[in-house]
Protein backbone atom coordinates (compact mmCIF):
# COMPACT_ATOMS: atom_id res chain seq x y z
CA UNK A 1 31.17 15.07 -119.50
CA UNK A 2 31.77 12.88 -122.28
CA UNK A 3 29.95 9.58 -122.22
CA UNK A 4 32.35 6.30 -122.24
CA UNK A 5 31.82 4.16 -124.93
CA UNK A 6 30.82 0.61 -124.58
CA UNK A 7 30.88 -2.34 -126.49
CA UNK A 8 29.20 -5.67 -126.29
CA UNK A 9 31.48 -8.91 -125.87
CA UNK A 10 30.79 -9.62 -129.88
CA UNK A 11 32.10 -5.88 -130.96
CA UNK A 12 34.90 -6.12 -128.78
CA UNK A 13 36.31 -9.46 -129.77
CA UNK A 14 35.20 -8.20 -133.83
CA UNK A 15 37.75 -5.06 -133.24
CA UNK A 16 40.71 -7.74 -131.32
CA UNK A 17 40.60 -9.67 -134.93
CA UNK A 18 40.78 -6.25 -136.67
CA UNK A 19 43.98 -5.52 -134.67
CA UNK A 20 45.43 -8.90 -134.77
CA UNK A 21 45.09 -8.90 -138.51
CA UNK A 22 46.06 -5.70 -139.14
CA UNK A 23 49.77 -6.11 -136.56
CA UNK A 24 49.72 -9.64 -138.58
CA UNK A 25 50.09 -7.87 -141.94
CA UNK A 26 52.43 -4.93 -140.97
CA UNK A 27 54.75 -7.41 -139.47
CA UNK A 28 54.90 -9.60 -142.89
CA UNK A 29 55.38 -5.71 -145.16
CA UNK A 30 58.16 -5.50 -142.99
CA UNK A 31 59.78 -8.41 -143.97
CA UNK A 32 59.36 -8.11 -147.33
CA UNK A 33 60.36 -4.40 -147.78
CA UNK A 34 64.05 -4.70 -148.78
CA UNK A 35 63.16 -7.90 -150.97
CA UNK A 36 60.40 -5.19 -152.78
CA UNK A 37 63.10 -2.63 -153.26
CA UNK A 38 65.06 -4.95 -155.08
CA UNK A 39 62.47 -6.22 -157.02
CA UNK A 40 61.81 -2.66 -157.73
CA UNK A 41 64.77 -1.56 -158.99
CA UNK A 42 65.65 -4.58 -161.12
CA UNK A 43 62.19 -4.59 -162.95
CA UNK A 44 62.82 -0.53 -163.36
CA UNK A 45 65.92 -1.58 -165.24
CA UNK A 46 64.34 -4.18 -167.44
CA UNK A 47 61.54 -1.75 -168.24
CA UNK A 48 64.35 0.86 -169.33
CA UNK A 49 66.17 -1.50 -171.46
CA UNK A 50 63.05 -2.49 -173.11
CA UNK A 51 62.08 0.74 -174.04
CA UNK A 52 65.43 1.32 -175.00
CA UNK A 53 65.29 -1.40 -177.59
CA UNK A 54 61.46 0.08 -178.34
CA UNK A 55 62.65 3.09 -179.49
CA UNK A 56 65.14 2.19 -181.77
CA UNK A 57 61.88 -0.22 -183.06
CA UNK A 58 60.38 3.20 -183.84
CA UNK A 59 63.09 4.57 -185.46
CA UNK A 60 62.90 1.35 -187.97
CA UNK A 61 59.08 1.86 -188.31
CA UNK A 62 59.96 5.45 -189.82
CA UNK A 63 61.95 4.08 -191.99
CA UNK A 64 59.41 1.73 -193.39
CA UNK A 65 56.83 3.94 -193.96
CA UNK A 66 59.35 6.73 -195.79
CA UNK A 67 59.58 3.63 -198.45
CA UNK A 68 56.16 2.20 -198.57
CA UNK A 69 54.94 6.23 -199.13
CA UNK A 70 57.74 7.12 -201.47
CA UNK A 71 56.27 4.02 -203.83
CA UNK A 72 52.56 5.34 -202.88
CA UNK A 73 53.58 8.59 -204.12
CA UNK A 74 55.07 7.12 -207.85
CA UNK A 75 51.75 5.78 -208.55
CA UNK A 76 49.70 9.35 -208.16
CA UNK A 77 48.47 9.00 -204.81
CA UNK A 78 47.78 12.17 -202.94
CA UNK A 79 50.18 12.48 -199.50
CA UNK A 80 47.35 14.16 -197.67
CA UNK A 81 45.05 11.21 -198.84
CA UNK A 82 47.28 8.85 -197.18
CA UNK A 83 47.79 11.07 -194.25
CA UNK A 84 43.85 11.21 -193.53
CA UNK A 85 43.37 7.19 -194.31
CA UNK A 86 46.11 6.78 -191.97
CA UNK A 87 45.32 8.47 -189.23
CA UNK A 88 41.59 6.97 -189.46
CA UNK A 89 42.54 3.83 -189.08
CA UNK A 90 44.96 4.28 -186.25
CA UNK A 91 42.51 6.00 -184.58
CA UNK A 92 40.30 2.83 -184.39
CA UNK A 93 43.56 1.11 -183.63
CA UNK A 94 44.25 2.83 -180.76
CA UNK A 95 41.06 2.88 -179.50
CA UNK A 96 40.68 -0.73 -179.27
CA UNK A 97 44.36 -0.55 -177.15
CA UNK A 98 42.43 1.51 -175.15
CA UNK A 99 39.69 -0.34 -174.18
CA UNK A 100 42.18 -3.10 -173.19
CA UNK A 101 44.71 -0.90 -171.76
CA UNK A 102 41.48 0.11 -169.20
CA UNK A 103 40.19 -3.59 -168.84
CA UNK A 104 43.25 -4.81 -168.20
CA UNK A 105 43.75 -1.80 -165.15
CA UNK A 106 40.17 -2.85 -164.19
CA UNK A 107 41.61 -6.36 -163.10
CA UNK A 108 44.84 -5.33 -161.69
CA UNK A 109 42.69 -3.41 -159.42
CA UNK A 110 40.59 -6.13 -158.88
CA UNK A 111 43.63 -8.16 -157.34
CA UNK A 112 44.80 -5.31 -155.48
CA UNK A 113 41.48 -5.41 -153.54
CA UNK A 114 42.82 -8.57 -152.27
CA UNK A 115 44.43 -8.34 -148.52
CA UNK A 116 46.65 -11.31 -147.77
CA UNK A 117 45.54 -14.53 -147.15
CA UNK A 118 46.65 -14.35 -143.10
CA UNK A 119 44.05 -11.48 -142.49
CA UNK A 120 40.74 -12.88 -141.16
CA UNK A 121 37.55 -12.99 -142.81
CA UNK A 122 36.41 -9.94 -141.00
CA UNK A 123 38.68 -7.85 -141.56
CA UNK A 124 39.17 -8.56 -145.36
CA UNK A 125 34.93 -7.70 -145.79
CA UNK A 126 35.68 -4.74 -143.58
CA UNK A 127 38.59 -2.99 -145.61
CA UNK A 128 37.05 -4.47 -149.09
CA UNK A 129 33.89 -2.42 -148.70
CA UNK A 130 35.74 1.04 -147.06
CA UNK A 131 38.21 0.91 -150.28
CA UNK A 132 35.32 0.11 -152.67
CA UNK A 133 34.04 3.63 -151.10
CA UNK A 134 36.99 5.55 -151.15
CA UNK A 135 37.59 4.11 -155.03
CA UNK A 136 33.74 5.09 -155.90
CA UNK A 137 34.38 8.58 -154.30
CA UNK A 138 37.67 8.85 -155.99
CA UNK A 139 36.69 7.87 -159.45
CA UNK A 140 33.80 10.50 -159.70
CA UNK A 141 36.22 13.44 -158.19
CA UNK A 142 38.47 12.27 -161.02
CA UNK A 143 36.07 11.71 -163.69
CA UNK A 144 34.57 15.22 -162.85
CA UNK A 145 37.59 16.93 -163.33
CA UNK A 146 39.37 14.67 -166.06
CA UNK A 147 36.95 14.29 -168.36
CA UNK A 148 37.39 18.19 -169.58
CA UNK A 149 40.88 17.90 -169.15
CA UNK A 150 40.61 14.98 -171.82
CA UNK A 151 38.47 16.77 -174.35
CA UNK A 152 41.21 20.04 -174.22
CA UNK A 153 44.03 18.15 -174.44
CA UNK A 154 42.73 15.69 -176.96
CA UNK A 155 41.65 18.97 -179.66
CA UNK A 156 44.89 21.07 -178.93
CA UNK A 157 47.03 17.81 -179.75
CA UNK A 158 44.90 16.51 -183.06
CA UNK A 159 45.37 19.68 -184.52
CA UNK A 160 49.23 19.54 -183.69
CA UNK A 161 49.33 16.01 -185.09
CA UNK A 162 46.68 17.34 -188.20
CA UNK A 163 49.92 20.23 -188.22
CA UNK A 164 52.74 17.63 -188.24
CA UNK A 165 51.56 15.44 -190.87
CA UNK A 166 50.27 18.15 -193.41
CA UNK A 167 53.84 20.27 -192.68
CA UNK A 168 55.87 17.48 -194.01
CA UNK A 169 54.05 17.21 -196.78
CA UNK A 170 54.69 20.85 -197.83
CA UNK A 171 58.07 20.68 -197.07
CA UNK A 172 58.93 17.82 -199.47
CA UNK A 173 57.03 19.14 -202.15
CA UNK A 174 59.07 22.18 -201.42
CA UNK A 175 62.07 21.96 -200.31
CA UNK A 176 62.88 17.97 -201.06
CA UNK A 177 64.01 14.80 -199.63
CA UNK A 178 67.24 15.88 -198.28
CA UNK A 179 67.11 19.22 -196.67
CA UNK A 180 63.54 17.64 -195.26
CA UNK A 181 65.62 14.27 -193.69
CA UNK A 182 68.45 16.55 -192.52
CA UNK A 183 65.76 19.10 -190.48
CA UNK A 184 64.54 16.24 -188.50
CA UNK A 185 67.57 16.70 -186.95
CA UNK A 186 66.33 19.81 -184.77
CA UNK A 187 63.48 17.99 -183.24
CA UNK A 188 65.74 16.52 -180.02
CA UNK A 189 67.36 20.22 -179.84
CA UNK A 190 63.66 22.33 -179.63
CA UNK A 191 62.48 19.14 -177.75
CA UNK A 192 65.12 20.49 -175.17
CA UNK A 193 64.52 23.87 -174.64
CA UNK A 194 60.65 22.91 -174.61
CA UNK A 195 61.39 20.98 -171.52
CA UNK A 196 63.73 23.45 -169.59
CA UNK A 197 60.98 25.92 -171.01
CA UNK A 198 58.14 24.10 -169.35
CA UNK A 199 60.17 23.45 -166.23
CA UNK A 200 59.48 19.18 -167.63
CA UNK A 201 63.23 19.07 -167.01
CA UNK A 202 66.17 21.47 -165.30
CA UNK A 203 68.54 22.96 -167.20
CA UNK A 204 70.19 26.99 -167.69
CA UNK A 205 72.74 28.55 -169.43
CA UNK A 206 74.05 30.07 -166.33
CA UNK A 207 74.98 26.18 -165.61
CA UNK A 208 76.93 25.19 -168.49
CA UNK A 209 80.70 25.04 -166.16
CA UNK A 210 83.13 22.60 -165.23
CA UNK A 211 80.74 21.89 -162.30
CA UNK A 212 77.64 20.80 -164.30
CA UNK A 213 79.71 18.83 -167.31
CA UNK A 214 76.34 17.15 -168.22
CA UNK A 215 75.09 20.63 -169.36
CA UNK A 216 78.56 21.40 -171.53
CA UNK A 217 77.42 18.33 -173.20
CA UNK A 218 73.91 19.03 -173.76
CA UNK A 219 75.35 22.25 -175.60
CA UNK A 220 77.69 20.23 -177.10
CA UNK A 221 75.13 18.00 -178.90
CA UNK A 222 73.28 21.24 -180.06
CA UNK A 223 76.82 22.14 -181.55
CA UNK A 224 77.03 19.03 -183.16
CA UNK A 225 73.15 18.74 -184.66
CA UNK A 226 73.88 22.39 -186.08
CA UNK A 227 76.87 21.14 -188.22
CA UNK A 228 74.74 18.29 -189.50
CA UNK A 229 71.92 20.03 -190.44
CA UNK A 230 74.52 23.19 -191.97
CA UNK A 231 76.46 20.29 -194.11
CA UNK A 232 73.61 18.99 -195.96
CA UNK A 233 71.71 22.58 -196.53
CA UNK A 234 74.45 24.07 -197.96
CA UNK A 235 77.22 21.05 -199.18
CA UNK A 236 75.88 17.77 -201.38
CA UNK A 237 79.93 16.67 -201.99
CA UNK A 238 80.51 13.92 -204.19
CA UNK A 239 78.39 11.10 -204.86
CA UNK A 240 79.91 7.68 -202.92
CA UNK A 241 77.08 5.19 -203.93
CA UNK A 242 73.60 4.93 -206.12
CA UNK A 243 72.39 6.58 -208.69
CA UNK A 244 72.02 10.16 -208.92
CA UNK A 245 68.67 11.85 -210.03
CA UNK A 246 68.11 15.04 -210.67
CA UNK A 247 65.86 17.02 -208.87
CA UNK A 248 65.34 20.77 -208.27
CA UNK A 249 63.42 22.05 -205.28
CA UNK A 250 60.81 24.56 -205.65
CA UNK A 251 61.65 26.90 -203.40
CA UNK A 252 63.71 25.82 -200.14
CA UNK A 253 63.17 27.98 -198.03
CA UNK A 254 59.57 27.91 -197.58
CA UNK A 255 60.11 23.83 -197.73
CA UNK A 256 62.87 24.56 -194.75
CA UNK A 257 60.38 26.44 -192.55
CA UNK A 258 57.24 24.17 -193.22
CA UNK A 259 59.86 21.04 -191.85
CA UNK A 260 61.05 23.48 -189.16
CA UNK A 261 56.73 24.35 -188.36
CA UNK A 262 57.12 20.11 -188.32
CA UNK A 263 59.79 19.37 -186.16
CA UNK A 264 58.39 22.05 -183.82
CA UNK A 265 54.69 20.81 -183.27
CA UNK A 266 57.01 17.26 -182.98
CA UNK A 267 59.17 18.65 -180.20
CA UNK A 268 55.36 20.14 -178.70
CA UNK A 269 53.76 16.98 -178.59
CA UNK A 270 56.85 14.96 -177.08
CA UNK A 271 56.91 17.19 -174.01
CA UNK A 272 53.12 17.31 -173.71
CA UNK A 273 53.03 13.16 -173.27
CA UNK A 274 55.06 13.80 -170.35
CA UNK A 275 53.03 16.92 -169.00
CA UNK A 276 49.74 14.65 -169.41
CA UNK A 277 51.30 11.44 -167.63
CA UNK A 278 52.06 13.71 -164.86
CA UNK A 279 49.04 15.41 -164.64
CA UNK A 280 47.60 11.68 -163.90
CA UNK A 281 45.55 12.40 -167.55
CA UNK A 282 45.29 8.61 -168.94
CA UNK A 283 47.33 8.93 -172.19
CA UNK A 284 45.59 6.08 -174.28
CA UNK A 285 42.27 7.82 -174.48
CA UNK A 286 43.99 11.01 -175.36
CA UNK A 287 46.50 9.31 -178.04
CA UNK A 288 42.83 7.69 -179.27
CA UNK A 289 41.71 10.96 -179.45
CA UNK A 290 44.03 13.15 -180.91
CA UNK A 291 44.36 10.77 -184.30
CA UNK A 292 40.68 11.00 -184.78
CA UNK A 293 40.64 14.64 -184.66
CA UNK A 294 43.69 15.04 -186.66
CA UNK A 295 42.57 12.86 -189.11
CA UNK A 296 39.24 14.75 -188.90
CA UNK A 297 41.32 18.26 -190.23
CA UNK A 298 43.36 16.47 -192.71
CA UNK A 299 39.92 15.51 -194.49
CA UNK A 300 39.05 19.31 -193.73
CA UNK A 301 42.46 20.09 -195.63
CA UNK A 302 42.30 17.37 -198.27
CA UNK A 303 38.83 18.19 -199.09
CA UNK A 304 39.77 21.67 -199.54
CA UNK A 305 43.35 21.04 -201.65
CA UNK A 306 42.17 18.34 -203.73
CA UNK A 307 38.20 18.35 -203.75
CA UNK A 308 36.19 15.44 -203.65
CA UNK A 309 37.07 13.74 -206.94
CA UNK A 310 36.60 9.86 -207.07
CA UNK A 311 39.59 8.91 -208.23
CA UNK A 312 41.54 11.24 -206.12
CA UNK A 313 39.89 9.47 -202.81
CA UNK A 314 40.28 5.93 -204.19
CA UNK A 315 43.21 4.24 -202.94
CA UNK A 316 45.38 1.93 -205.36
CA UNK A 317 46.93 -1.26 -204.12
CA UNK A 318 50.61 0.81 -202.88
CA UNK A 319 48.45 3.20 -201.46
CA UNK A 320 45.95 0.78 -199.60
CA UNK A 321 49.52 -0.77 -198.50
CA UNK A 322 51.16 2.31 -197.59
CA UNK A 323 47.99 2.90 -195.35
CA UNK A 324 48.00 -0.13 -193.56
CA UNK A 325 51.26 -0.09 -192.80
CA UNK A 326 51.83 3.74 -191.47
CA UNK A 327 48.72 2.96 -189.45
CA UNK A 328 50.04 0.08 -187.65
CA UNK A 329 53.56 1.22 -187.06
CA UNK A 330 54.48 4.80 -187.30
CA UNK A 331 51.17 6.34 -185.74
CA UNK A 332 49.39 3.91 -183.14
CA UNK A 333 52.92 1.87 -182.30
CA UNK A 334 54.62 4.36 -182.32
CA UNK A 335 52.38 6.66 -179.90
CA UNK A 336 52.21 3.96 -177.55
CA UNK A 337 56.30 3.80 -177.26
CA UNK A 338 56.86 7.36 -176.99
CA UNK A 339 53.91 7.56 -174.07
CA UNK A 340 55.73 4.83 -172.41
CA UNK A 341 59.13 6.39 -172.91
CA UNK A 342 57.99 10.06 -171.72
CA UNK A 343 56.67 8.04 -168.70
CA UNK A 344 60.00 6.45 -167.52
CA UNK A 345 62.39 7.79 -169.57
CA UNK A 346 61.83 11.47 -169.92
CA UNK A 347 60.71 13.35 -173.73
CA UNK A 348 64.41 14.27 -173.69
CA UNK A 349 65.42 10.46 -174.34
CA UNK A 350 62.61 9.71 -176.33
CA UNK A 351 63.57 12.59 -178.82
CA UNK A 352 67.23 11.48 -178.90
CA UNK A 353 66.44 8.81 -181.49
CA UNK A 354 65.40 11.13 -183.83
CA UNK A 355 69.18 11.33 -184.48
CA UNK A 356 69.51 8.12 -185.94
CA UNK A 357 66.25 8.98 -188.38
CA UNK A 358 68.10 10.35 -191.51
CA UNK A 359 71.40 8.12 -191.80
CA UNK A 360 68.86 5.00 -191.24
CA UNK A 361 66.42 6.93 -194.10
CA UNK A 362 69.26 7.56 -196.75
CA UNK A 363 70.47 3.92 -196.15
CA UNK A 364 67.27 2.09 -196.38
CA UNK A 365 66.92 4.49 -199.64
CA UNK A 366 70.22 2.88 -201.24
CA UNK A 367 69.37 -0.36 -200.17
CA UNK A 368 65.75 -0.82 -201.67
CA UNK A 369 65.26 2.29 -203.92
CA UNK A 370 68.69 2.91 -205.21
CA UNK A 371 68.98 6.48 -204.25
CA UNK A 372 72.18 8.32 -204.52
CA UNK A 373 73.99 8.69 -201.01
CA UNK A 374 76.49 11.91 -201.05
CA UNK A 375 79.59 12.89 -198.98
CA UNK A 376 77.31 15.22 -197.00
CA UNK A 377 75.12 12.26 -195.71
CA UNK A 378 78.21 10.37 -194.06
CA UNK A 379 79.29 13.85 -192.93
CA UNK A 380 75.80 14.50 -191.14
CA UNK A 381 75.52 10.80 -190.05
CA UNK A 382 78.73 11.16 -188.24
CA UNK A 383 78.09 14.50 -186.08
CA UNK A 384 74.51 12.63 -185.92
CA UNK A 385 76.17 10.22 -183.43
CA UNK A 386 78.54 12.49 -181.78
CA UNK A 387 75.42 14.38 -181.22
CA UNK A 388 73.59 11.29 -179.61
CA UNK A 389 76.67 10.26 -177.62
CA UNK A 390 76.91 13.61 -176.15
CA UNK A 391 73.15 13.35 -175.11
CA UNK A 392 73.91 10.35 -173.62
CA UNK A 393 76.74 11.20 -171.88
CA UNK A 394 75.09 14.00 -169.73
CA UNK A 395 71.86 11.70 -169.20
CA UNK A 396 74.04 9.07 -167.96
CA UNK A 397 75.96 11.75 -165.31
CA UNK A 398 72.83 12.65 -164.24
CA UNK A 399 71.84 9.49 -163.27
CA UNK A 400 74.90 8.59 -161.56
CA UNK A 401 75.27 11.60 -159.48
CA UNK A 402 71.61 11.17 -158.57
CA UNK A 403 72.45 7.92 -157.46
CA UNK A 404 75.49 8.41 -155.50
CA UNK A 405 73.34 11.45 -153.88
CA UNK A 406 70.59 9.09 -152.79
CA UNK A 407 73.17 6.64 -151.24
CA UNK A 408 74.91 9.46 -149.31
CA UNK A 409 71.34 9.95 -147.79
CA UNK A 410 70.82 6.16 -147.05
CA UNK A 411 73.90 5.96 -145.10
CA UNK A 412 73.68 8.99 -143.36
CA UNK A 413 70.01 7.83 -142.08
């Protein structure tokens, strides 16, 4: 027979406050569910408009480094020179927005401890120390298994990111500005089949019917990327504005499949973000991590292409700018937007502004360096954005039918 359990006056009136708090608070989370929801959903929206506007930032920071490196480049400086100084630095960069990014989680944390003010004294010490348990317990399980997780993910993405920056190199020293700008192009389309691929997001061939329209335009936006890229490969036209400057490529193809090796290991990394996020992998350290081992192999590479002249390594005053700049802005800014665009966008979206990359490069060119701009530039700029409004227009059916789905469920509940 099982003994019945007794409890002194003091214990019994201890676990009546314990209940009375406890009903207290579940009656007041009641209250305030539907006002949360709506909260919710309106801060969800801000967030998405924000990033929104973010990535079109990154799009702009792009084009400010392909001018402060193309004025580097006129004075002698080495591209895989800048490329290591660059990545140096914004590996110290983002490491200091890491250690925020984790003190500032700390404190959120911190206030989350806090139960509401209506719970008694008893019952707040009570909970307090069995979640400061559960959190202890939790955070070595995690640390255990994350910590490996961090390392392997960090070296596999440096050397991608060691693999991005050194391929566009080659491929503009091969292959030259304009075939280069017009392969960027492909990095949304591979981006794509990386995430059906990786099962990141649905899609199928077997799909692509009057009853899934958002996957006739997904192949519709393929259709139009391939004309852009096939216009400018093959077709300059006639020149519309600048002045024209003669330049013969090495050898094009190998430049073609060196931007192609780019644009790939781009496309990689994109859906990888959201593959880490999900895996519950805290992106900052890895984004710290990956630049200091990819600037670690473009010293490995430099060293080996250039040697370890003096002058070579020195840094004039366009280079030392070029640096500073492409630090700030196109690597550590822009990792931290497309982390929090893989997050609550999807790599698909964040990718899709890589459509606007060349027309905004060939106009910046004309505007500050003079460069020639060609009929096959307006021709790619325009199936650019019918590509990019076709993307758009089978992410935004998506989200509609997903909503109308989840209100059918509501009401029938």
């Amino acid at each position: 027979m099982k003994k019945s359990e007794t409890f002194s006056p003091s214990a019994k009136a201890h676990r009546a406050e314990i209940v009375v708090a406890q009903n207290v608070a579940e009656k007041k989370s009641d209250k305030s569910d539907s006002d949360d929801d709506d909260d919710s959903d309106k801060n969800n929206k801000s967030k998405s408009i924000q990033t929104h506007v973010l990535l079109f930032l990154s799009q702009l920071n792009w084009m400010g480094m392909h001018i402060v490196f193309a004025v580097a480049l006129r004075s002698s400086t080495r591209a895989m020179v800048l490329s290591f100084y660059r990545e140096m630095l914004a590996c110290v960069l983002l490491t200091m927005y890491c250690f925020y990014v984790r003190q500032r989680r700390k404190k959120r944390k911190r206030k989350e401890m806090t139960t509401d003010e209506m719970t008694t004294e008893v019952v707040v010490t009570a909970t307090a120390e069995q979640a400061n348990d559960d959190a202890t317990k939790k955070t070595k399980d995690e640390n255990g298994v994350t910590s490996m997780q961090i390392v392997a993910v960090s070296i596999v993405l440096g050397a991608i990111l060691a693999l991005i920056r050194g391929s566009v190199v080659l491929a503009n020293a091969n292959a030259g500005p304009d075939v280069t700008s017009a392969l960027v192009l492909t990095t949304p389309v591979l981006t794509f089949f990386f995430s059906a691929l990786l099962r990141v997001e649905h899609f199928s061939f077997r799909e692509v019917n009057r009853e899934h329209p958002e996957n006739v335009m997904k192949v519709l936006a393929i259709l139009f990327v391939t004309i852009s890229v096939a216009v400018v490969c093959s077709y300059k036209g006639a020149l519309m504005f600048g002045d024209p400057k003669e330049y013969e490529a090495p050898n094009v193809v190998v430049g073609a499949i060196w931007m192609l090796t780019n644009t790939l290991a781009s496309s990689v990394a994109i859906v990888m973000q959201k593959m880490i996020i999900n895996a519950k992998i805290p992106i900052e350290v890895v984004n710290a991590a990956m630049t200091g081992i990819g600037a670690f192999w473009l010293l490995i590479v430099g060293l080996i292409a250039h040697g370890t002249a003096k002058d070579i390594w020195t840094l004039s005053s366009d280079g030392l700018y070029a640096v500073l700049f492409g630090a700030f802005f196109p690597s550590a800014m822009n990792l931290i937007i497309f982390a929090k665009s893989s997050k609550l966008l999807g790599p698909n979206i964040t990718a899709r502004y890589f459509l606007l990359q060349p027309a905004m490069t060939w106009a910046l060119d004309y505007l500050v360096l003079k460069d020639a701009v060609y009929e096959s530039y307006v021709i790619c700029a325009v199936f650019s954005a019918m590509a990019m409004m076709s993307f758009a227009s089978a992410n935004s059916f998506v989200r509609n039918t997903t909503s109308k789905k989840e209100e059918e469920r509501e009401e029938e509940m």
